[in-house]
PDB file of N, CA and C in Angstrom:
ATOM      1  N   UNK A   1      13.820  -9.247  23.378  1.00  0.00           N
ATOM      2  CA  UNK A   1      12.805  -8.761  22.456  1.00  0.00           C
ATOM      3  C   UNK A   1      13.490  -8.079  21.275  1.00  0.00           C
ATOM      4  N   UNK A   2      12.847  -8.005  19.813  1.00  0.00           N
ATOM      5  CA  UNK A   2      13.836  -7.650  19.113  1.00  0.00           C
ATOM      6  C   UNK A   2      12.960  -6.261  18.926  1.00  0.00           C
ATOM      7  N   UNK A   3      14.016  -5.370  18.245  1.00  0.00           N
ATOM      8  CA  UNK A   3      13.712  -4.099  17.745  1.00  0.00           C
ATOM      9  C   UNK A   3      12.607  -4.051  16.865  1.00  0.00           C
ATOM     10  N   UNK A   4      11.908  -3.144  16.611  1.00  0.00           N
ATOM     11  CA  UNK A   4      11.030  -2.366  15.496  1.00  0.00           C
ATOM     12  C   UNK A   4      11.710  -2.198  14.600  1.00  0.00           C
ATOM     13  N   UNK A   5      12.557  -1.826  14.418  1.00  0.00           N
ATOM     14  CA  UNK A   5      13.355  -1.148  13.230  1.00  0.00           C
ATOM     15  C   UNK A   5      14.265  -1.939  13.001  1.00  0.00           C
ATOM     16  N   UNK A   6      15.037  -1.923  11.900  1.00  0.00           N
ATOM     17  CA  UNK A   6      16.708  -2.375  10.783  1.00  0.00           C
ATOM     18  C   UNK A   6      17.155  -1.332  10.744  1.00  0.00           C
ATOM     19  N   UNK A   7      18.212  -0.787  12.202  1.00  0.00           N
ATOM     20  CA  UNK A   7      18.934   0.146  11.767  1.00  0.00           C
ATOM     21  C   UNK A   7      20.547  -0.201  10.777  1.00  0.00           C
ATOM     22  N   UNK A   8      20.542   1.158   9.601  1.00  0.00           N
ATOM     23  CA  UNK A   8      21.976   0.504   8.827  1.00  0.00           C
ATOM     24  C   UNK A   8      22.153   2.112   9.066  1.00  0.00           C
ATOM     25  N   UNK A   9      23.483   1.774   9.133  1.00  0.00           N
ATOM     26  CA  UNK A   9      24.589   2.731   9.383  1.00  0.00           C
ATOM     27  C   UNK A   9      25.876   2.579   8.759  1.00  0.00           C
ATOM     28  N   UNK A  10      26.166   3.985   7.717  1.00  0.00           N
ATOM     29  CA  UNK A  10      27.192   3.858   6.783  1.00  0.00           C
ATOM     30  C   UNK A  10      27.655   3.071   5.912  1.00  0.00           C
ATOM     31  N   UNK A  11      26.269   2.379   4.703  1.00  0.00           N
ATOM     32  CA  UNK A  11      26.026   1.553   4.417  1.00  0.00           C
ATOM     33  C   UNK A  11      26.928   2.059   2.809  1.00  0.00           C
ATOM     34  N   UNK A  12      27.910   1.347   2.537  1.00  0.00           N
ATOM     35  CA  UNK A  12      28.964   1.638   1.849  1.00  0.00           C
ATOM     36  C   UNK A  12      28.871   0.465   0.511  1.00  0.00           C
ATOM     37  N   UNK A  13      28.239   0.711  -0.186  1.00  0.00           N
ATOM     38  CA  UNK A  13      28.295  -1.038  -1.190  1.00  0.00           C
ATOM     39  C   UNK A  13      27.562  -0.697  -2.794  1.00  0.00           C
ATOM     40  N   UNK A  14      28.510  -0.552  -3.765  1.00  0.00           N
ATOM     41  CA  UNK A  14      27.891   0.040  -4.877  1.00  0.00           C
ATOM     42  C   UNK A  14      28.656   1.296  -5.474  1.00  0.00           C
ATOM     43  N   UNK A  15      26.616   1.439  -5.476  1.00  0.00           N
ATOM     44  CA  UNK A  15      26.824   2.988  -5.518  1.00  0.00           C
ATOM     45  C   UNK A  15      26.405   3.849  -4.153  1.00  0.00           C
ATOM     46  N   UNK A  16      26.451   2.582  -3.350  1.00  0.00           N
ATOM     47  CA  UNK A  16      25.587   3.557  -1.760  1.00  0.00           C
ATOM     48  C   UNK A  16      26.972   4.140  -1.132  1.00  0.00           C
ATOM     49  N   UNK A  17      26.697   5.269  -0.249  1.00  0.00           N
ATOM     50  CA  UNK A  17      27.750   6.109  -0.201  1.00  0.00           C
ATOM     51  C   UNK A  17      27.419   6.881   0.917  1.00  0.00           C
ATOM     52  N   UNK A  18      27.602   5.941   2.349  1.00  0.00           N
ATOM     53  CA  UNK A  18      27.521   6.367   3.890  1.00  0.00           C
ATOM     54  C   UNK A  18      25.880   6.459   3.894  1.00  0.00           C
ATOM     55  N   UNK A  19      25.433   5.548   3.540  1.00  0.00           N
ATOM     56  CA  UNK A  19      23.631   5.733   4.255  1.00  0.00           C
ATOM     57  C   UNK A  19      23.650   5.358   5.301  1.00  0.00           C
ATOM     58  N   UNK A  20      22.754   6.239   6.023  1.00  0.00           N
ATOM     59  CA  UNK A  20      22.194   5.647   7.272  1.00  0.00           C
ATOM     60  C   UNK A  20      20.437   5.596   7.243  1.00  0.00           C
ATOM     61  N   UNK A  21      19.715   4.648   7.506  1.00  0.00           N
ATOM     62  CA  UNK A  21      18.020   4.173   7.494  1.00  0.00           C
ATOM     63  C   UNK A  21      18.241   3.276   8.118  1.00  0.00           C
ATOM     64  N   UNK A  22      16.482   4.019   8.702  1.00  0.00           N
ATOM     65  CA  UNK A  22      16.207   2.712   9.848  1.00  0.00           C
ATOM     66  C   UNK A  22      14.969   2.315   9.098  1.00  0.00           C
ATOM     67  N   UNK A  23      14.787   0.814   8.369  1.00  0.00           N
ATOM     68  CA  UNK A  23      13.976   0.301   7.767  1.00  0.00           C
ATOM     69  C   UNK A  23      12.455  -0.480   9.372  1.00  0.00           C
ATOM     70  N   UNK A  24      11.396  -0.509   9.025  1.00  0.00           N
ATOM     71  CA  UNK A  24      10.735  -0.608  10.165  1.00  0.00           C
ATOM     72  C   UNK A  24      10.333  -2.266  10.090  1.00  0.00           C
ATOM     73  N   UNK A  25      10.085  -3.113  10.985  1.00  0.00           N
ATOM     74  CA  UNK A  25       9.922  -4.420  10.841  1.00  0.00           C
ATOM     75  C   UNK A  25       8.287  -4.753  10.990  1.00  0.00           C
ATOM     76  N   UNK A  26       8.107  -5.869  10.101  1.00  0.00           N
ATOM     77  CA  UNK A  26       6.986  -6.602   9.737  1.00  0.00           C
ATOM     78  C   UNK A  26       6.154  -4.940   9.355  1.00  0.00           C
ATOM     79  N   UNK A  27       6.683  -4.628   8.514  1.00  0.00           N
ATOM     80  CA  UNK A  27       5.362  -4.010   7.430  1.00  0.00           C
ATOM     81  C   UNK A  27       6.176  -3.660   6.413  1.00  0.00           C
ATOM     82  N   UNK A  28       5.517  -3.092   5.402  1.00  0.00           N
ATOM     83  CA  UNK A  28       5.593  -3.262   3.678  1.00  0.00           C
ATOM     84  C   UNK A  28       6.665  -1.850   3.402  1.00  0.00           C
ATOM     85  N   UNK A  29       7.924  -2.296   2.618  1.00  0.00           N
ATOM     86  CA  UNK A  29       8.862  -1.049   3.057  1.00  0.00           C
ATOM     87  C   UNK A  29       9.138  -1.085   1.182  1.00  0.00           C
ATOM     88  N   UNK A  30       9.256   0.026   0.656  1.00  0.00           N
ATOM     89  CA  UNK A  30       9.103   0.570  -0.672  1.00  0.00           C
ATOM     90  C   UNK A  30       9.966   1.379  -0.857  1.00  0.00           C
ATOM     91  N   UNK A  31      11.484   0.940  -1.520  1.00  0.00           N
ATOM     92  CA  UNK A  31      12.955   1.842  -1.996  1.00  0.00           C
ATOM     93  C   UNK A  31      12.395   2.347  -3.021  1.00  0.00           C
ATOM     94  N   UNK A  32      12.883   3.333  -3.245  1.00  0.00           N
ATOM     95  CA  UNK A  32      12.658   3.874  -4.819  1.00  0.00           C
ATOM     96  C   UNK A  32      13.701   5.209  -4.984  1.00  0.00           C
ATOM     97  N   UNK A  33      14.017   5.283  -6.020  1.00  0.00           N
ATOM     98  CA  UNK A  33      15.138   6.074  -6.713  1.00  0.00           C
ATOM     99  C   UNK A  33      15.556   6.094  -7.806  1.00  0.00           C
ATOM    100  N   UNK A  34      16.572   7.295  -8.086  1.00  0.00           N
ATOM    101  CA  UNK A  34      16.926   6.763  -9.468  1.00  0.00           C
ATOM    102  C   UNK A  34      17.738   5.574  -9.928  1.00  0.00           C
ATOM    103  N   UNK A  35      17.489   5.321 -11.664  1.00  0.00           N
ATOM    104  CA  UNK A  35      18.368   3.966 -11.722  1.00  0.00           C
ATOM    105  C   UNK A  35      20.190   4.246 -11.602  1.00  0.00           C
ATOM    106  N   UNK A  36      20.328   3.086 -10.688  1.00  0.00           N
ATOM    107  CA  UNK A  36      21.652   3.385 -10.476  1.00  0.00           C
ATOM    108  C   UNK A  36      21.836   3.986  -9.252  1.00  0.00           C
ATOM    109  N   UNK A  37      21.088   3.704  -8.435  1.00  0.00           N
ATOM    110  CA  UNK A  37      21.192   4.272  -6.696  1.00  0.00           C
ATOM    111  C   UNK A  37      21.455   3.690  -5.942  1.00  0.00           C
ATOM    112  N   UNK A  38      21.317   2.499  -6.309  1.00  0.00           N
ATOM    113  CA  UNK A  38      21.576   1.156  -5.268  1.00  0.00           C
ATOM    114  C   UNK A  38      20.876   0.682  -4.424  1.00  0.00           C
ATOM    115  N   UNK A  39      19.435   1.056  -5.341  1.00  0.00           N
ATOM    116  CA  UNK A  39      18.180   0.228  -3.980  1.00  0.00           C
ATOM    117  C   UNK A  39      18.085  -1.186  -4.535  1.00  0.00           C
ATOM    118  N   UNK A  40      19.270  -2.078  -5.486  1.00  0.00           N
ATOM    119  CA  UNK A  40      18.522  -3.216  -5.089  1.00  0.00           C
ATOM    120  C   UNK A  40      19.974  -3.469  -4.354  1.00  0.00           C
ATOM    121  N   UNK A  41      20.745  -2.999  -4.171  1.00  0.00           N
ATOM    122  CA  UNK A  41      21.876  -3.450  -2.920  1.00  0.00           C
ATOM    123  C   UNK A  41      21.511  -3.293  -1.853  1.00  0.00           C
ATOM    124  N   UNK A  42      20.576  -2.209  -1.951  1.00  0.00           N
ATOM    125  CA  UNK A  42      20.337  -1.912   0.038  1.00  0.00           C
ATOM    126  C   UNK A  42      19.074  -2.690   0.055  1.00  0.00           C
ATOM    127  N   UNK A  43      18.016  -3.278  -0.667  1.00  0.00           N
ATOM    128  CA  UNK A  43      17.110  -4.145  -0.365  1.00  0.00           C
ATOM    129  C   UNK A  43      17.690  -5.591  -0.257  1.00  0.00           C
ATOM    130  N   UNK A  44      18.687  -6.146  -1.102  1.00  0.00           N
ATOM    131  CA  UNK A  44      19.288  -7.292  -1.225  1.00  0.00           C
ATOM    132  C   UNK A  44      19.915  -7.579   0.093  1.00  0.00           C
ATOM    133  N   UNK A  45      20.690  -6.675   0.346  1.00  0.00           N
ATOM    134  CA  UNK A  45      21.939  -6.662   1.092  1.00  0.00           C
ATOM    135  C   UNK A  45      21.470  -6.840   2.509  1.00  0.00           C
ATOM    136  N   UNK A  46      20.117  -5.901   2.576  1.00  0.00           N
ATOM    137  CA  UNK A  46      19.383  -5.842   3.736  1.00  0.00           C
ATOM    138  C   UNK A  46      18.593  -7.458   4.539  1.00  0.00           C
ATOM    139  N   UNK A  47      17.604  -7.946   2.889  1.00  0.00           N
ATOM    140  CA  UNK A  47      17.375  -9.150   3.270  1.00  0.00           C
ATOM    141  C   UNK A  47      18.089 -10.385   3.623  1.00  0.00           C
ATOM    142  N   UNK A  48      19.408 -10.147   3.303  1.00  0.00           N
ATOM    143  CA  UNK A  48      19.823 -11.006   3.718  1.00  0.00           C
ATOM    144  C   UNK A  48      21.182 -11.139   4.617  1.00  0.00           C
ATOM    145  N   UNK A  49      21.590  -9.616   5.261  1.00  0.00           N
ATOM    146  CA  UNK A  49      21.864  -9.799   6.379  1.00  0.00           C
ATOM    147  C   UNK A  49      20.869 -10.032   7.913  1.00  0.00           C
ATOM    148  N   UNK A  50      19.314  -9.726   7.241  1.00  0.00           N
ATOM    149  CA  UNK A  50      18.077  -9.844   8.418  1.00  0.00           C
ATOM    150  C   UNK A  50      18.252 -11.201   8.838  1.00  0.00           C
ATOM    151  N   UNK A  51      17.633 -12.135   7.534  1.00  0.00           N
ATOM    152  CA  UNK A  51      18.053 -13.557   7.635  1.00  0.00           C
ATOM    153  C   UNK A  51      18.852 -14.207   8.372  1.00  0.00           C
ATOM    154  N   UNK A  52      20.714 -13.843   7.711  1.00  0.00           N
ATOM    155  CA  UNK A  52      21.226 -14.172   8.770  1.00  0.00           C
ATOM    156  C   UNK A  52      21.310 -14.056  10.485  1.00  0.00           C
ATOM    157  N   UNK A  53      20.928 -12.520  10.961  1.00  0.00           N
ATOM    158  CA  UNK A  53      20.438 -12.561  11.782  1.00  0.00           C
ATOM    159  C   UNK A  53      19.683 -13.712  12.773  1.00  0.00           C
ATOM    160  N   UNK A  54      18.896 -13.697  11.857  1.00  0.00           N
ATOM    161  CA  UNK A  54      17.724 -14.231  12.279  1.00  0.00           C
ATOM    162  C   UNK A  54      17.777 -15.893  12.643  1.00  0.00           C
ATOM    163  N   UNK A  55      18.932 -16.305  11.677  1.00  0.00           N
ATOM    164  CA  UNK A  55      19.069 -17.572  12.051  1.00  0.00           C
ATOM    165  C   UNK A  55      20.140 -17.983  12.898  1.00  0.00           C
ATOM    166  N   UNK A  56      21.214 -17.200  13.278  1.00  0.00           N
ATOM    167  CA  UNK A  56      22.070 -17.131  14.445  1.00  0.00           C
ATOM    168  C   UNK A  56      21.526 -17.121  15.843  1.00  0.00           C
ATOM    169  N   UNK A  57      20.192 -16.333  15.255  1.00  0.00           N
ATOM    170  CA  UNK A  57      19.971 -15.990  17.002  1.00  0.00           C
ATOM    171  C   UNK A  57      18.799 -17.046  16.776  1.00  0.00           C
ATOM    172  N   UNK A  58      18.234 -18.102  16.141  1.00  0.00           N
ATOM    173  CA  UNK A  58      17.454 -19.642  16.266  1.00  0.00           C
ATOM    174  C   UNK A  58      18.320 -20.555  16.872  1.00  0.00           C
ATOM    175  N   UNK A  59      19.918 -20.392  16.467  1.00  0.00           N
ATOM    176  CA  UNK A  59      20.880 -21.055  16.968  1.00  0.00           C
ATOM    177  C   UNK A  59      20.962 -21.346  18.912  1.00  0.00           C
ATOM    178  N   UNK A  60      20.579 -19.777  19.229  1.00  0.00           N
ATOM    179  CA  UNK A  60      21.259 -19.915  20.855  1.00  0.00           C
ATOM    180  C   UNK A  60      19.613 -19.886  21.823  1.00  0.00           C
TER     181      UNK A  60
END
C-alpha cells in the first residue's frame, strides 16, 4: 500500500537548503514563497521524482 504523504528530506537543489516536507497525496498542494526560493525546484523536482516512482514500481 503506498503512503499518504511525499516525504523529502534534505532537499538540497538551487536555492533549497536542507528542506525537509511531507507533501500529502491525491489532493491539491500550493508552494508559495518568495521569488527565488525554489518552489519551482521543489514542485518540479518533486513531480517528477513521484513519476518515476511510480513507474518502477508498474514495472514489478
Amino acid at each position: 500500500m503506498a503512503s499518504s504523504k511525499i516525504a523529502i528530506r534534505g532537499a538540497r537543489e538551487h536555492n533549497l537548503q536542507d528542506i525537509d516536507i511531507d507533501i500529502p497525496r491525491d489532493q491539491l498542494v500550493v508552494i508559495t514563497g518568495l521569488s527565488g526560493s525554489g518552489k519551482s525546484s521543489l514542485a518540479f523536482d518533486t513531480i517528477y521524482a513521484e513519476g518515476q516512482r511510480r513507474y518502477v514500481e508498474s514495472l514489478s
